[in-house]
N, C-alpha and C. Protein backbone atom coordinates (compact mmCIF):
# COMPACT_ATOMS: atom_id res chain seq x y z
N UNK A 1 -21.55 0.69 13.11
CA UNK A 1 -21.43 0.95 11.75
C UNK A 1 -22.52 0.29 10.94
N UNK A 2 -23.43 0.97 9.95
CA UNK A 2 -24.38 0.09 9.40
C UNK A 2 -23.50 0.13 8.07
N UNK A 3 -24.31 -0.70 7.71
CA UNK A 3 -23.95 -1.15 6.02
C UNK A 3 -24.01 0.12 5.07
N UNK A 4 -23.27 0.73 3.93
CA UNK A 4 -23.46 1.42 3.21
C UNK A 4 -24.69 0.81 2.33
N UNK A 5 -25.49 1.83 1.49
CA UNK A 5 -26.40 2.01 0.62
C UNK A 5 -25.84 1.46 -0.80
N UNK A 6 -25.97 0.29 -1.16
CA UNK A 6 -25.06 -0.28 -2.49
C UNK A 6 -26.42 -0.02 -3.59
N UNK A 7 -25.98 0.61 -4.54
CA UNK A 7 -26.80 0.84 -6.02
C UNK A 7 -26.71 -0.37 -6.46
N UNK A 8 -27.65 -0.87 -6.49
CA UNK A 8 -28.48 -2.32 -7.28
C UNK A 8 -27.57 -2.23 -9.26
N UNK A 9 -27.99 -1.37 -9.74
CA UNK A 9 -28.23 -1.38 -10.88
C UNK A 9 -26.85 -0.74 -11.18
N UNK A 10 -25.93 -0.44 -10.21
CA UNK A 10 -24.56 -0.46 -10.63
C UNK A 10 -23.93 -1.79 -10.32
N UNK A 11 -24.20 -2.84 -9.50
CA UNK A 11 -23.31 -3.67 -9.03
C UNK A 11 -23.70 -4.58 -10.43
N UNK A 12 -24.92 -4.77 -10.82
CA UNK A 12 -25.42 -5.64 -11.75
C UNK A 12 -24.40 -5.03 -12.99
N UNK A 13 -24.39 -3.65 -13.41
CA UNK A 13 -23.76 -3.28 -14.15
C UNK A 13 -22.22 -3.90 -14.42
N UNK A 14 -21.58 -3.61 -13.08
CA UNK A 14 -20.82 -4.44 -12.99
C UNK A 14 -20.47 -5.52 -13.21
N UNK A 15 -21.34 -6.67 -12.80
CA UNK A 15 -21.25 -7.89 -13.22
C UNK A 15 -21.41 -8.14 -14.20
N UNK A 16 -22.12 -7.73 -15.42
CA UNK A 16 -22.72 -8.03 -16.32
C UNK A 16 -21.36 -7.78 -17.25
N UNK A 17 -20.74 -6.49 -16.55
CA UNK A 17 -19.30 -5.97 -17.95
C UNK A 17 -18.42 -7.03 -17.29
N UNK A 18 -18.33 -8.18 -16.37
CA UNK A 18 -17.42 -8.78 -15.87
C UNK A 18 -17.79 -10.43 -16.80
N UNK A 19 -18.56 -10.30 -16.86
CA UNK A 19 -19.05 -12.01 -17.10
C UNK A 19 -18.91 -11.70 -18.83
N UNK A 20 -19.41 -10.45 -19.53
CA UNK A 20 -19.39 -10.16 -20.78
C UNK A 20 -17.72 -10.12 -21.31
N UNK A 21 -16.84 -9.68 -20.42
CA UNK A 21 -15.39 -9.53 -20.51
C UNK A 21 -14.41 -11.66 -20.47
N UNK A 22 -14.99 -11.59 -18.91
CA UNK A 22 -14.83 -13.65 -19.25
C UNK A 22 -15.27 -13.74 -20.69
N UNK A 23 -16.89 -13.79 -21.02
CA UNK A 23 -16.95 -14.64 -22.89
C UNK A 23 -16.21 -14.07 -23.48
N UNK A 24 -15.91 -12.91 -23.87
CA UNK A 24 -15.06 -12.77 -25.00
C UNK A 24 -13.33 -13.35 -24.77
N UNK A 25 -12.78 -13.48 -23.40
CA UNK A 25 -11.47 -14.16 -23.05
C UNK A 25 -11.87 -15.14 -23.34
N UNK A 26 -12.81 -16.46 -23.63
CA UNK A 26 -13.03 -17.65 -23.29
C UNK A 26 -12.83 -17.83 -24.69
N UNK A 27 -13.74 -16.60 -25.30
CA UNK A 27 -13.71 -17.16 -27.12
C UNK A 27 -12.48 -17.10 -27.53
N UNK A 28 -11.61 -16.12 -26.94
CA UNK A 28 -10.51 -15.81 -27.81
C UNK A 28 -9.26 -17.16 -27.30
N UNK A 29 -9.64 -17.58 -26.52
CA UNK A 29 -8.59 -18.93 -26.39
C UNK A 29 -9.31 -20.24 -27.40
N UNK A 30 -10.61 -19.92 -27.34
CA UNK A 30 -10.95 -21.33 -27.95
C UNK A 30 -10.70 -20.93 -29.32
N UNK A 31 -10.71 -19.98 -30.24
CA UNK A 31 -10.22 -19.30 -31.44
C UNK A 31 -9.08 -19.44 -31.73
N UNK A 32 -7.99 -19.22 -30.60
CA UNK A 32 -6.75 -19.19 -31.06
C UNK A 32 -5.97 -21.06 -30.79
N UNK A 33 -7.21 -21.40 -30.11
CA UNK A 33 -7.06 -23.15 -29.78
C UNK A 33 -7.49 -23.52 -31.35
N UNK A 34 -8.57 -23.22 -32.02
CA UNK A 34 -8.78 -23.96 -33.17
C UNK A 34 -8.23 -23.49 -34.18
N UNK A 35 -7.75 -22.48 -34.41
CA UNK A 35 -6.79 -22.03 -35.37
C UNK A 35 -5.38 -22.84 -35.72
N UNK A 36 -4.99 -23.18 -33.97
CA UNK A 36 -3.44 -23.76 -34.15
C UNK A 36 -3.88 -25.29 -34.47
N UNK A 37 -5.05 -25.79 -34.01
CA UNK A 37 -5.34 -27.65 -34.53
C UNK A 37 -5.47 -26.99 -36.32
N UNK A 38 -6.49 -26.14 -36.39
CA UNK A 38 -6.21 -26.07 -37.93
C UNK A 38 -5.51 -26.29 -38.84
N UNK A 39 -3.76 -25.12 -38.56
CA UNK A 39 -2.85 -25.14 -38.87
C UNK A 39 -2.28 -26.21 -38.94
N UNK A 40 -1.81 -26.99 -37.69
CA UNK A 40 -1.29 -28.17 -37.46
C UNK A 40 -1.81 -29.26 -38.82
N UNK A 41 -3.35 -29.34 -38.70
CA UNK A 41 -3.98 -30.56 -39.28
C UNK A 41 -3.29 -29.93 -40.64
N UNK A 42 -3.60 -28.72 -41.37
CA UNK A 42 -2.64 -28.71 -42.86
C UNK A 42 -1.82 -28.75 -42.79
N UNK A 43 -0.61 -28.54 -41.86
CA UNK A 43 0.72 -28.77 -41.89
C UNK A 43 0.96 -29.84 -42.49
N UNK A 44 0.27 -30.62 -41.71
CA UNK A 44 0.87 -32.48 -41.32
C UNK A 44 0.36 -32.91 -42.77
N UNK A 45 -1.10 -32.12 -43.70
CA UNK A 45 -1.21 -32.67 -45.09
C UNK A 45 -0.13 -32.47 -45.85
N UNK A 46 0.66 -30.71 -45.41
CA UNK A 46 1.54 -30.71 -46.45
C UNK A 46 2.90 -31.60 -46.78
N UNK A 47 3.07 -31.71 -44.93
CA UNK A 47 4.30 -32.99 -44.51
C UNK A 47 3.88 -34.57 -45.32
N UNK A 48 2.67 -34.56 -45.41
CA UNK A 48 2.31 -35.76 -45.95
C UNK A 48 2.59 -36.41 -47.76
N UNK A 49 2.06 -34.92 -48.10
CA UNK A 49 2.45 -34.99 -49.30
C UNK A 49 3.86 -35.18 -49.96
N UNK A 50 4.70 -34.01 -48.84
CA UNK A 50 6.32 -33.83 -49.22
C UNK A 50 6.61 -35.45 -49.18
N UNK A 51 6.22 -36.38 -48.36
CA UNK A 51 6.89 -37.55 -47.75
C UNK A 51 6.60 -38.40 -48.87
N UNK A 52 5.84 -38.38 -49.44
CA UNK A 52 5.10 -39.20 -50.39
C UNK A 52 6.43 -39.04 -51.55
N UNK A 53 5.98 -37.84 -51.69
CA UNK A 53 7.15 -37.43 -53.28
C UNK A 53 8.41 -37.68 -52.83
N UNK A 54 9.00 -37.30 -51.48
CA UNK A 54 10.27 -37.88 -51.72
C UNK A 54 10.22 -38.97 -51.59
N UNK A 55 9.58 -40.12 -51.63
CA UNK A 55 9.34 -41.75 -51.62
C UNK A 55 9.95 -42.24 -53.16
N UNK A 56 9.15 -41.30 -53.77
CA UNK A 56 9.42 -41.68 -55.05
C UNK A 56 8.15 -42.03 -55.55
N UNK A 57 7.91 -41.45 -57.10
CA UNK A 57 6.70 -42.36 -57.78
C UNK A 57 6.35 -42.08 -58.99
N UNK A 58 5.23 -43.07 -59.39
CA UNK A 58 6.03 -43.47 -60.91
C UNK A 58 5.10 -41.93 -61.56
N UNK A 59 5.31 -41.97 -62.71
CA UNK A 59 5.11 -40.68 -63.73
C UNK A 59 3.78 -40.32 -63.80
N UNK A 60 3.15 -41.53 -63.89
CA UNK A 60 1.38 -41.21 -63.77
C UNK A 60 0.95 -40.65 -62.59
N UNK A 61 1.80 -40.88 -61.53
CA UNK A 61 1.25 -40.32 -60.34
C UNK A 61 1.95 -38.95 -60.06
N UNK A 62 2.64 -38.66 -60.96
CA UNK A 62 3.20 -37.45 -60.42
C UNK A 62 2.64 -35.96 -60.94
N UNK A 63 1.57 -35.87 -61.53
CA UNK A 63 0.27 -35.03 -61.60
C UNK A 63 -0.63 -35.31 -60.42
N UNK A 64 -1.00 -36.22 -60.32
CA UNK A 64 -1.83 -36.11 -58.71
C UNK A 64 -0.87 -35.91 -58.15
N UNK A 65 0.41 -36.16 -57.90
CA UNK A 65 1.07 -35.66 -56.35
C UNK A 65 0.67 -34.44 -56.52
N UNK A 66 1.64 -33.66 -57.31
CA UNK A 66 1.73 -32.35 -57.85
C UNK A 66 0.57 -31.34 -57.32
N UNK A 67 -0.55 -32.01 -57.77
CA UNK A 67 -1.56 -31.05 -57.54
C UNK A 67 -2.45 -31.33 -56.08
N UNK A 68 -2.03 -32.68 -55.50
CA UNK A 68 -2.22 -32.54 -54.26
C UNK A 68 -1.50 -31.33 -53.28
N UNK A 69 -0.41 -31.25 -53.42
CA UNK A 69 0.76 -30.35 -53.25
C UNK A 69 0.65 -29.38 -53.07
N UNK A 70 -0.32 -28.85 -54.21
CA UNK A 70 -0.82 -27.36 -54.42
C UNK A 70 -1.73 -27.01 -53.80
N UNK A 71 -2.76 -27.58 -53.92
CA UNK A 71 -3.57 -27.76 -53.21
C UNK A 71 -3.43 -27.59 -51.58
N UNK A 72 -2.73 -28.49 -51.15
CA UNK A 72 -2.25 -28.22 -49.91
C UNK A 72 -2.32 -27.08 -49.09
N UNK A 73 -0.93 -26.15 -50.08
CA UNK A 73 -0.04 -25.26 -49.63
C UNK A 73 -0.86 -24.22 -49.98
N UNK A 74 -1.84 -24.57 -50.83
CA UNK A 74 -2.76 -23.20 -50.91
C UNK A 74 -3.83 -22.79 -49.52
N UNK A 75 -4.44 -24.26 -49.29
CA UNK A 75 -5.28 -24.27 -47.94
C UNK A 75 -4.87 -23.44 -46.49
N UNK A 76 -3.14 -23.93 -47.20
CA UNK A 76 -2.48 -23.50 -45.81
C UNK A 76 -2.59 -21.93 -45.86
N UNK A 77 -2.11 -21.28 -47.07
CA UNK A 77 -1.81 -20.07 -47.29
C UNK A 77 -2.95 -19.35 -47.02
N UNK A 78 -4.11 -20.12 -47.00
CA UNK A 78 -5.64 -18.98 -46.93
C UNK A 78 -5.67 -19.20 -45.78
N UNK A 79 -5.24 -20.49 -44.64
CA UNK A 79 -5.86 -20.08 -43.17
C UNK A 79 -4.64 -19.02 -42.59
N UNK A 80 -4.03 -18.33 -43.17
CA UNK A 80 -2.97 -17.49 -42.71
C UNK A 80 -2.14 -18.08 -41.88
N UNK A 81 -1.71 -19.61 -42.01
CA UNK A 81 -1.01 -19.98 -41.13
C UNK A 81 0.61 -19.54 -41.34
């Protein structure tokens, strides 16, 4: 039995849609990896803030909480979390 006649410029073809198919799987985990630290990291601002205000505090500070707050929950709301 000899070896079949393998087309060069199909096997490359091949490889090339195989290794091109891996990067885009590779991106889409590291995408959906930095999306959820994203999320997380505003979460934990918005948890931060809530914790603060229910602490309690005095009147002058309760415009900066406030608008820390907002702030926040807005960041959050634009990364579509």
């Amino acid at each position: 039995g000899a070896a079949p006649d393998v087309d060069d410029a199909r096997v490359q073809a091949a490889d090339k849609r195989r290794t091109a198919a891996a990067k885009a799987d590779a991106n889409a985990v590291r995408a959906a990896t930095e999306r959820a630290e994203t999320c997380a990291r505003l979460e934990a601002a918005v948890d931060e803030v809530d914790s603060l205000m229910r602490a309690g505090y005095p009147a002058r500070e309760a415009g900066r909480l406030w608008e820390r707050w907002r702030e926040a929950r807005a960041r959050l709301r634009e990364a579509r979390c």
